[in-house]
PDB file of N, CA and C in Angstrom:
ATOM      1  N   UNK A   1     -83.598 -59.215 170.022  1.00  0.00           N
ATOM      2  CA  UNK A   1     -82.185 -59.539 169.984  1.00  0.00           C
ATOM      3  C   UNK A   1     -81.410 -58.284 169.603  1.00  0.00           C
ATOM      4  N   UNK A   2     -80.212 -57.700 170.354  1.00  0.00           N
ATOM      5  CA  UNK A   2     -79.658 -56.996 170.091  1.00  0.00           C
ATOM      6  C   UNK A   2     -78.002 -57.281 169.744  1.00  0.00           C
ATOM      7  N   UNK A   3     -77.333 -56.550 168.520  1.00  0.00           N
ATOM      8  CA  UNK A   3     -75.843 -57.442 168.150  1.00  0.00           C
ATOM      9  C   UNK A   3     -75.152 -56.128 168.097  1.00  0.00           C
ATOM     10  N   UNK A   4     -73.986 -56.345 168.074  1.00  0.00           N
ATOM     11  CA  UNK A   4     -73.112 -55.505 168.173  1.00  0.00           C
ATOM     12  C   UNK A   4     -72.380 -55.599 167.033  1.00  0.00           C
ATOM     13  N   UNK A   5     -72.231 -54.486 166.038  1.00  0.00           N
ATOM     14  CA  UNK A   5     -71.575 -54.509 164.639  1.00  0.00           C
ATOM     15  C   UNK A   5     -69.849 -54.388 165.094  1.00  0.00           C
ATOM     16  N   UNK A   6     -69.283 -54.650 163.938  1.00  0.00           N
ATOM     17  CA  UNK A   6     -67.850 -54.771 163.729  1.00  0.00           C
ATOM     18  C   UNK A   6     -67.743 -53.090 162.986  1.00  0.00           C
ATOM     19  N   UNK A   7     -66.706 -52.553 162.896  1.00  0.00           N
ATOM     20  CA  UNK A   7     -66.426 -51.589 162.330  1.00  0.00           C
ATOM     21  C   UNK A   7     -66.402 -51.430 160.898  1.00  0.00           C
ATOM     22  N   UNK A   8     -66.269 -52.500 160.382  1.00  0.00           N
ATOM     23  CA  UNK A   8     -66.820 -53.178 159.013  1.00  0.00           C
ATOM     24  C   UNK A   8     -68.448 -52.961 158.629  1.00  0.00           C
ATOM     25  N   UNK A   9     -68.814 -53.845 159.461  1.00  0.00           N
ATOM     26  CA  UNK A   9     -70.205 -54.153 159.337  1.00  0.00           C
ATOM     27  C   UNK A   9     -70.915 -52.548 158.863  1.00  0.00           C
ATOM     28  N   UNK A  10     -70.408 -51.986 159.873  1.00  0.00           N
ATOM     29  CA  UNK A  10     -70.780 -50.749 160.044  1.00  0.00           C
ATOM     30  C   UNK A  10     -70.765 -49.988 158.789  1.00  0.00           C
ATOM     31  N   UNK A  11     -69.366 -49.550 158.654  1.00  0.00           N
ATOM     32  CA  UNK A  11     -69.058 -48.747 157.229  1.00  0.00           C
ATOM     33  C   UNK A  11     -69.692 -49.221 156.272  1.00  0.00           C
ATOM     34  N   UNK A  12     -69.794 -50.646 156.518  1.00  0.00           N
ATOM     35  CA  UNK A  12     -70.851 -51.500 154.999  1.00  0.00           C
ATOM     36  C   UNK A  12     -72.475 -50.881 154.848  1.00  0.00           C
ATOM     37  N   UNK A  13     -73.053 -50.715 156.113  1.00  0.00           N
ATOM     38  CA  UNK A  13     -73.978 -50.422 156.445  1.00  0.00           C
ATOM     39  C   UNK A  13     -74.333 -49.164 155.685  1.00  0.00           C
ATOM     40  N   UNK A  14     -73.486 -47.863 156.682  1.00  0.00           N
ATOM     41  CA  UNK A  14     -73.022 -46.743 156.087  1.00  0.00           C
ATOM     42  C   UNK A  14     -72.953 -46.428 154.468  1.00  0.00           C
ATOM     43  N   UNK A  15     -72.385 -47.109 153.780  1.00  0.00           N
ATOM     44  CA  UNK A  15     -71.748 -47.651 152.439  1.00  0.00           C
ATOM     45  C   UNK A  15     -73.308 -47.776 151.731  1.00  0.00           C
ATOM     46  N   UNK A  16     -74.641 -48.794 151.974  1.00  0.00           N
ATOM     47  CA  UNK A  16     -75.735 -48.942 151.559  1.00  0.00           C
ATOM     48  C   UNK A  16     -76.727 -47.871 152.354  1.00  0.00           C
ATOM     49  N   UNK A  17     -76.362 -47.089 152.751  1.00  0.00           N
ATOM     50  CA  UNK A  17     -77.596 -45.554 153.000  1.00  0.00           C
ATOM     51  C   UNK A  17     -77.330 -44.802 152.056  1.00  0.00           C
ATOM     52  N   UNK A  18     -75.774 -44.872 151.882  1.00  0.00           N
ATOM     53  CA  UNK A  18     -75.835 -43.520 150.780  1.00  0.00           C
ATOM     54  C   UNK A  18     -76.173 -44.355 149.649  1.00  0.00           C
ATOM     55  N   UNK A  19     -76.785 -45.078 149.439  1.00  0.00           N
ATOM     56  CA  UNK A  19     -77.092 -45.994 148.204  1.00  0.00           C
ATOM     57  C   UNK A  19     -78.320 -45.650 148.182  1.00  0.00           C
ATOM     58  N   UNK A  20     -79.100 -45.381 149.174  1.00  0.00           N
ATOM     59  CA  UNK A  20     -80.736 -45.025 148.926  1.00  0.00           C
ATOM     60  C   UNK A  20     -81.529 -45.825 150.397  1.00  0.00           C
ATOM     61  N   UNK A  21     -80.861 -46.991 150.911  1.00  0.00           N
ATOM     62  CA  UNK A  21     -81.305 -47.368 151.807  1.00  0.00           C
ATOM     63  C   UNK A  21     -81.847 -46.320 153.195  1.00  0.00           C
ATOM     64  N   UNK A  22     -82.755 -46.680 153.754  1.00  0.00           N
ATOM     65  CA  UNK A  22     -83.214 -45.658 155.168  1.00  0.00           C
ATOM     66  C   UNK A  22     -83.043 -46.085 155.982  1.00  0.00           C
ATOM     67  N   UNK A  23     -83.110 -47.509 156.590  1.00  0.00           N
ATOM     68  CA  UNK A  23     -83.139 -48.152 157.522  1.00  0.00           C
ATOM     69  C   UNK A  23     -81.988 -49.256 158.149  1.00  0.00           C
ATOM     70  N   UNK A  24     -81.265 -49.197 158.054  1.00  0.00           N
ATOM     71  CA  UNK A  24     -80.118 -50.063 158.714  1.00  0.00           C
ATOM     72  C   UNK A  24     -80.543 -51.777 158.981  1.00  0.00           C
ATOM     73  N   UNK A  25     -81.714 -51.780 159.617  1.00  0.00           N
ATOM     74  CA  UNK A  25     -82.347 -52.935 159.902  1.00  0.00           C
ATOM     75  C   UNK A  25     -83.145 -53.457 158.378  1.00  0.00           C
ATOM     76  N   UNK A  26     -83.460 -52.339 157.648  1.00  0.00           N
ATOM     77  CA  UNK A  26     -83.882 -52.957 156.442  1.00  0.00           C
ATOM     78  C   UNK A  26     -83.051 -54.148 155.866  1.00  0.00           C
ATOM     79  N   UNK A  27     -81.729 -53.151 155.540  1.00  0.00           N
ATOM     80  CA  UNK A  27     -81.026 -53.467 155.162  1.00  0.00           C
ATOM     81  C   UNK A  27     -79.895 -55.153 155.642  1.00  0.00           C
ATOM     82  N   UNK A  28     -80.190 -55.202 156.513  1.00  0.00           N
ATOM     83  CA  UNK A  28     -79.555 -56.603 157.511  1.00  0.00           C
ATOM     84  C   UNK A  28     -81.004 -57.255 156.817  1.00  0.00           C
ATOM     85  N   UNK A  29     -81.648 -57.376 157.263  1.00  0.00           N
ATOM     86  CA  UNK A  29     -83.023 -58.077 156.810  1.00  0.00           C
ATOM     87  C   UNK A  29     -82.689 -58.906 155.320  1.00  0.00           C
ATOM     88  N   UNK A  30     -82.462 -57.635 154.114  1.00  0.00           N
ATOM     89  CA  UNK A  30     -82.481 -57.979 153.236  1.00  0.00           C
ATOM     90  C   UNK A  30     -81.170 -59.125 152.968  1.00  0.00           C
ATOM     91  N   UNK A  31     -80.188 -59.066 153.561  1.00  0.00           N
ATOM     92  CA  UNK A  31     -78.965 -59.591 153.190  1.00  0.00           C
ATOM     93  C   UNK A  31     -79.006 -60.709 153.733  1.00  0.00           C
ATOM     94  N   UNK A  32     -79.945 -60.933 155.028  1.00  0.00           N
ATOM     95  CA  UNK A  32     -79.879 -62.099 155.676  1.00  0.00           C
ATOM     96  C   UNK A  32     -80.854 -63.103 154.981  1.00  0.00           C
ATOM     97  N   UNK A  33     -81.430 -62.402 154.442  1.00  0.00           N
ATOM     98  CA  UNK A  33     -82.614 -62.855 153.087  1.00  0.00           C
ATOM     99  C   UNK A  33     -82.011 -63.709 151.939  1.00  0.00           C
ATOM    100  N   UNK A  34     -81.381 -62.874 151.686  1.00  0.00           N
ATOM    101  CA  UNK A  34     -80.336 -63.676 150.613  1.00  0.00           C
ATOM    102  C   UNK A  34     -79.622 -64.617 150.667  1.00  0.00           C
ATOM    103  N   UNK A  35     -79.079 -64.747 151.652  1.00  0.00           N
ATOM    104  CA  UNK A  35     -78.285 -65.606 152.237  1.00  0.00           C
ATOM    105  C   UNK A  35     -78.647 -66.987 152.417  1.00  0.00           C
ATOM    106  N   UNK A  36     -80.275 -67.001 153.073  1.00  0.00           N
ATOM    107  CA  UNK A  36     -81.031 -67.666 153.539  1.00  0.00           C
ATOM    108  C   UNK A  36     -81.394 -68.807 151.773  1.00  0.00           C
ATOM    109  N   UNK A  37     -81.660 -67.984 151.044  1.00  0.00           N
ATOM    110  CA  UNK A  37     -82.579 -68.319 149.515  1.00  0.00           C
ATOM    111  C   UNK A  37     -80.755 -68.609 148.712  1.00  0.00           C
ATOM    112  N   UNK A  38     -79.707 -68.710 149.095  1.00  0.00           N
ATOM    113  CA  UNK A  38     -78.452 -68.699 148.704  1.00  0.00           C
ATOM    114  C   UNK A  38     -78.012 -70.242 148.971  1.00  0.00           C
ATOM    115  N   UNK A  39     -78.247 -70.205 150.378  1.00  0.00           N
ATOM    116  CA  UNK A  39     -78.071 -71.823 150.874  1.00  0.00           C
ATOM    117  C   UNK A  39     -79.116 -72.521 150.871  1.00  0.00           C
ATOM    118  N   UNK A  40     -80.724 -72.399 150.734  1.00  0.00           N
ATOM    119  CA  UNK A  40     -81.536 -72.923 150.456  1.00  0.00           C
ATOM    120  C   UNK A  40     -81.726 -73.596 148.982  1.00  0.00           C
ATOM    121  N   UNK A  41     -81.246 -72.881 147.460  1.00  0.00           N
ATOM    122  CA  UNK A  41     -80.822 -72.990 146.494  1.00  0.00           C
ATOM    123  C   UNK A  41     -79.497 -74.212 146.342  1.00  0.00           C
ATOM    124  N   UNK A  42     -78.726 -74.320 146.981  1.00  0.00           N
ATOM    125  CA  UNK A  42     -77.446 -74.758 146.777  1.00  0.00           C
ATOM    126  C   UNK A  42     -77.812 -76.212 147.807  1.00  0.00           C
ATOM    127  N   UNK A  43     -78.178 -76.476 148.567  1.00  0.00           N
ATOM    128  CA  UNK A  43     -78.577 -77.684 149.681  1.00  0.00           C
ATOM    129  C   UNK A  43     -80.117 -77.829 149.164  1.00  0.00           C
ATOM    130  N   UNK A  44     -80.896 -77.842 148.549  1.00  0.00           N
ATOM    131  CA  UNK A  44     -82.498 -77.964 147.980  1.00  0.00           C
ATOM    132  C   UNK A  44     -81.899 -79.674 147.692  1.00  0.00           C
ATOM    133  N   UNK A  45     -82.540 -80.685 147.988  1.00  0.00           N
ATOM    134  CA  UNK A  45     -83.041 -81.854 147.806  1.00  0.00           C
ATOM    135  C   UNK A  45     -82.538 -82.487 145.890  1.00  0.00           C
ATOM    136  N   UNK A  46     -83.300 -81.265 145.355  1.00  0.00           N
ATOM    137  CA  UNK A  46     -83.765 -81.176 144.087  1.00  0.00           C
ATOM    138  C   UNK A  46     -82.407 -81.268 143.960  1.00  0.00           C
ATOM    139  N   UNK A  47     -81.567 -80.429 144.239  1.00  0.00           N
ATOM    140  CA  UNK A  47     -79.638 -79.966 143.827  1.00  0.00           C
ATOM    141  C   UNK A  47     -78.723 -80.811 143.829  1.00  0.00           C
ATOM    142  N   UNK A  48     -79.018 -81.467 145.416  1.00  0.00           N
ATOM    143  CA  UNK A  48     -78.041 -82.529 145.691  1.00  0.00           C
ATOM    144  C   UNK A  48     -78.661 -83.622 144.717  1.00  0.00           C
ATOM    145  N   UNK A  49     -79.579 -83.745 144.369  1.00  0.00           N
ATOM    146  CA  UNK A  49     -79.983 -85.249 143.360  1.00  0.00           C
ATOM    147  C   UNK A  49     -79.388 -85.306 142.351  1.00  0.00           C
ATOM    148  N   UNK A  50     -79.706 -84.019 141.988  1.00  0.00           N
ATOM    149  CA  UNK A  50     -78.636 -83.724 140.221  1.00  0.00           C
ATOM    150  C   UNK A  50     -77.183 -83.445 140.102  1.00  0.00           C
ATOM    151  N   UNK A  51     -76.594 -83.263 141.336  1.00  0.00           N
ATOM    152  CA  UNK A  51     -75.472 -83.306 141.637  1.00  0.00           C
ATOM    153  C   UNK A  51     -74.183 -84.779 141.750  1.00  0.00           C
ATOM    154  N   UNK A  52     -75.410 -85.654 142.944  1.00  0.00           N
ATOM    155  CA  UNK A  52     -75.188 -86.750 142.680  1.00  0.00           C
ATOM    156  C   UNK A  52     -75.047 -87.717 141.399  1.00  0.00           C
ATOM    157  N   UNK A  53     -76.408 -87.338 140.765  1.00  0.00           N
ATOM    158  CA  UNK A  53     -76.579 -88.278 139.482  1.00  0.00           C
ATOM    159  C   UNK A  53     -75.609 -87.613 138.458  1.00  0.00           C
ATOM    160  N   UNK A  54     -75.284 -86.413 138.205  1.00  0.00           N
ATOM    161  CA  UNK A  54     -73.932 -86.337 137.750  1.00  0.00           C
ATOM    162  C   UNK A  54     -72.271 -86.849 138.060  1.00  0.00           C
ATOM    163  N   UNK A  55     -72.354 -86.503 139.784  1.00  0.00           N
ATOM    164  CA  UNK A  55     -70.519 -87.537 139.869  1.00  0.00           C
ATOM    165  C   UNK A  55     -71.078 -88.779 139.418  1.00  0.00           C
ATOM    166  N   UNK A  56     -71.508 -89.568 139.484  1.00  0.00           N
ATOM    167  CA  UNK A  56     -72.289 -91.028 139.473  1.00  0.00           C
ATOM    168  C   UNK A  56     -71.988 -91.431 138.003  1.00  0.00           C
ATOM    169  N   UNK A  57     -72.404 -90.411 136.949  1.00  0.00           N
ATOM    170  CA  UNK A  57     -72.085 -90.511 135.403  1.00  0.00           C
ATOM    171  C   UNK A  57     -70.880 -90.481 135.084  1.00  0.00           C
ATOM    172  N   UNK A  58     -70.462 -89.206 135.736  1.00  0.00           N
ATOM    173  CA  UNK A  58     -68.493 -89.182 135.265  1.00  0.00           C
ATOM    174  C   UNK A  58     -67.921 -90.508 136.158  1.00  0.00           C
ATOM    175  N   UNK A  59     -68.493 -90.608 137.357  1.00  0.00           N
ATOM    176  CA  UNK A  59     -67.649 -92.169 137.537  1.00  0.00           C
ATOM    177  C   UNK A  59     -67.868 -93.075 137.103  1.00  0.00           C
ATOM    178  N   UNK A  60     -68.786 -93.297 136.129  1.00  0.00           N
ATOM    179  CA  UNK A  60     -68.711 -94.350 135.269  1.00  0.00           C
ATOM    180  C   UNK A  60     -67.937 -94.278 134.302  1.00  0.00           C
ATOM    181  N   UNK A  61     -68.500 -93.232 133.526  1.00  0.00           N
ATOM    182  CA  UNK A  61     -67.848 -92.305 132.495  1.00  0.00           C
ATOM    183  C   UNK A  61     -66.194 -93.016 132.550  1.00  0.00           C
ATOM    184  N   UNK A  62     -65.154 -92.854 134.203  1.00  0.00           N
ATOM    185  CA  UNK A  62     -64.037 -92.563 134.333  1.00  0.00           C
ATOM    186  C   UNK A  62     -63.872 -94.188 134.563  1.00  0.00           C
ATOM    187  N   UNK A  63     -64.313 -94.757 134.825  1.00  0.00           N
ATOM    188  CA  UNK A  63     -64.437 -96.176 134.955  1.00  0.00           C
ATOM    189  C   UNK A  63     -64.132 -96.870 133.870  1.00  0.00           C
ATOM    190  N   UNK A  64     -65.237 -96.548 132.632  1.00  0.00           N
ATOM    191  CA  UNK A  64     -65.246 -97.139 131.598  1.00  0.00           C
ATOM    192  C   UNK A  64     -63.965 -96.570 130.811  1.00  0.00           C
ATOM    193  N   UNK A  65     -63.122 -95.895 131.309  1.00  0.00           N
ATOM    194  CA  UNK A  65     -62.077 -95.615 130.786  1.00  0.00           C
ATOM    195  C   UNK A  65     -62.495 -94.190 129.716  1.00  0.00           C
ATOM    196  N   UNK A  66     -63.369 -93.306 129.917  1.00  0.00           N
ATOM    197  CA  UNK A  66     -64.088 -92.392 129.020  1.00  0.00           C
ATOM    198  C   UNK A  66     -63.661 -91.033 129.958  1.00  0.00           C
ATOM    199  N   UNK A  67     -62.405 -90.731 129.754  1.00  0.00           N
ATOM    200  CA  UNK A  67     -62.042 -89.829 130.127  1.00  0.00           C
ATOM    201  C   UNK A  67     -60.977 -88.735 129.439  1.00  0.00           C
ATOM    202  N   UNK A  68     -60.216 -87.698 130.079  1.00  0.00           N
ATOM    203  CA  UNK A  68     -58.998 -86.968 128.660  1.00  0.00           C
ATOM    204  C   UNK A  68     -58.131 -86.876 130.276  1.00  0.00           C
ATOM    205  N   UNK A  69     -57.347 -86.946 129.933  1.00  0.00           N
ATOM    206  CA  UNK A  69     -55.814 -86.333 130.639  1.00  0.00           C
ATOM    207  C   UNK A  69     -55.146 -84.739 130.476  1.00  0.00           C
ATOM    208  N   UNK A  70     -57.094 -84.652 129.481  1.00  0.00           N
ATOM    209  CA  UNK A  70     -56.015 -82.764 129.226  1.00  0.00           C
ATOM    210  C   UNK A  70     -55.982 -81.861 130.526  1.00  0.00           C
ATOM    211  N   UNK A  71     -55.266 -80.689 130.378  1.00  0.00           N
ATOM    212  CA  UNK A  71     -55.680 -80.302 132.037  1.00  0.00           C
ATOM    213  C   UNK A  71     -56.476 -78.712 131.194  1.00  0.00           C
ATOM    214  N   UNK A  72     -56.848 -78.147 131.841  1.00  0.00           N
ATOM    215  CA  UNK A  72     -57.528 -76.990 131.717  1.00  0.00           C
ATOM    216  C   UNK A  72     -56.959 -76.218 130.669  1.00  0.00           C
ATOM    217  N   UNK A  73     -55.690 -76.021 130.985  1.00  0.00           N
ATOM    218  CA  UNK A  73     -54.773 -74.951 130.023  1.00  0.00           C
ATOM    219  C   UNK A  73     -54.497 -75.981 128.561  1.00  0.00           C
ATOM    220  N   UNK A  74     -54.880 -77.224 128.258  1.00  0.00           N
ATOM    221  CA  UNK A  74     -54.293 -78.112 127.403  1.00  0.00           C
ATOM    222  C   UNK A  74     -56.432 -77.537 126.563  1.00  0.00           C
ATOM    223  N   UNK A  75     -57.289 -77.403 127.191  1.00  0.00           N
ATOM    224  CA  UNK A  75     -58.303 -77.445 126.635  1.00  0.00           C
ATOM    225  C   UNK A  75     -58.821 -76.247 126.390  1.00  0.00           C
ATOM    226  N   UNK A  76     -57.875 -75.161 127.123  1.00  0.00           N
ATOM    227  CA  UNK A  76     -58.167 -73.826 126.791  1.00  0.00           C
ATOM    228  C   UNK A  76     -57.443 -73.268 125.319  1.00  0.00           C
ATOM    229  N   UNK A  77     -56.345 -74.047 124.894  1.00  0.00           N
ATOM    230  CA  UNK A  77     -55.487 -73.655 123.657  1.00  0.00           C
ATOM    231  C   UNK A  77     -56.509 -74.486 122.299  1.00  0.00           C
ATOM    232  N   UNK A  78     -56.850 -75.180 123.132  1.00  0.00           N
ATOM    233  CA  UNK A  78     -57.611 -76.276 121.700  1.00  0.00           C
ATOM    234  C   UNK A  78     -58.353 -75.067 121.048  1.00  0.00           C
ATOM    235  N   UNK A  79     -59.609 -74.994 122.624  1.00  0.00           N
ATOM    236  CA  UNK A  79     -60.449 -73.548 122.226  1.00  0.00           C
ATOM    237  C   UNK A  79     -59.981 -72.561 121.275  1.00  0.00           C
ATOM    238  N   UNK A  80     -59.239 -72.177 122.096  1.00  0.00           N
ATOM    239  CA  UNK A  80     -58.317 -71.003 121.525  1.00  0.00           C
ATOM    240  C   UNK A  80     -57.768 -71.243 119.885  1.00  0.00           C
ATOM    241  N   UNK A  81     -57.277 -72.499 119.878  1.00  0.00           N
ATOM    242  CA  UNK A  81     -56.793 -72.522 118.139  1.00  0.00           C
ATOM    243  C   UNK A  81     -58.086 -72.524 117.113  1.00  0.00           C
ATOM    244  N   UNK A  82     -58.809 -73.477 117.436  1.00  0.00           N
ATOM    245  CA  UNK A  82     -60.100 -73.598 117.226  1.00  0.00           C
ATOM    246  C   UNK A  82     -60.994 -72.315 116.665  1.00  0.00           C
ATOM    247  N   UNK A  83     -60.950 -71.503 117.908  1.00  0.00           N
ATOM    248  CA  UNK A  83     -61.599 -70.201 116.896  1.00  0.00           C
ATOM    249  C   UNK A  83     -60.807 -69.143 116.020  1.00  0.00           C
ATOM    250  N   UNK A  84     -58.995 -69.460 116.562  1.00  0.00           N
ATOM    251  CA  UNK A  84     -58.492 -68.699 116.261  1.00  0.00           C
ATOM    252  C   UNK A  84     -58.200 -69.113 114.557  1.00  0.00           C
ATOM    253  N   UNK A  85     -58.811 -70.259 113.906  1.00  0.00           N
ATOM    254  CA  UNK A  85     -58.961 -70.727 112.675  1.00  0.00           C
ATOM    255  C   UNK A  85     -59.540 -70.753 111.727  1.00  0.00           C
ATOM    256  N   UNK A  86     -61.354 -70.767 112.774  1.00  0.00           N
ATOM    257  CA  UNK A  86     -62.516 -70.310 111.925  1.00  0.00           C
ATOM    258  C   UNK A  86     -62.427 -68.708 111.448  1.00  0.00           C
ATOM    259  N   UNK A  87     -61.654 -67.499 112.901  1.00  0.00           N
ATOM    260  CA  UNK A  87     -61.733 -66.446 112.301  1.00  0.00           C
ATOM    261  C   UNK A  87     -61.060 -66.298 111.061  1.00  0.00           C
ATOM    262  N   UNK A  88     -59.700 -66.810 111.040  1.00  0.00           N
ATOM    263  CA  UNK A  88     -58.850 -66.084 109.688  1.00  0.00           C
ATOM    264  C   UNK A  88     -59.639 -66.331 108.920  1.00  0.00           C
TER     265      UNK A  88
END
């Protein structure tokens, strides 16, 4: 199979020789490698189970009425006072 790089691709390429790389094709190899063990990791059987059985808890969780209305920035100040109390 032969592909035709983007001008990107390229300079990226370029970009990992002067890094130590020799081979251009090494280098695609390796990334497509990653990629591969990236989405294999994230879609694994094992992932989606524990994924599931977690929304599954918070919707009960949110069901049973076991929830906060804080939003992010309301739980980031708590934090924030919180240590900013223990330090003094």
């Amino acid at each position: 199979m032969q592909i035709s790089l983007t001008q990107n691709a390229d300079r990226l390429l370029e970009r990992m020789m002067t890094l130590g790389y020799t081979d251009p094709v090494d280098i695609i190899e390796i990334a497509l490698e990653r990629m591969m063990s990236e989405l294999s990791d994230q879609e694994s059987p094992e992932m989606m189970a524990w994924f599931r059985t977690e929304v599954a808890i918070g919707a009960d969780e949110a069901d049973a009425g076991e929830f906060s209305d804080f939003t992010l920035d309301d739980i980031k100040a708590q934090v924030l006072a919180a240590h900013t109390s223990k330090s003094a």
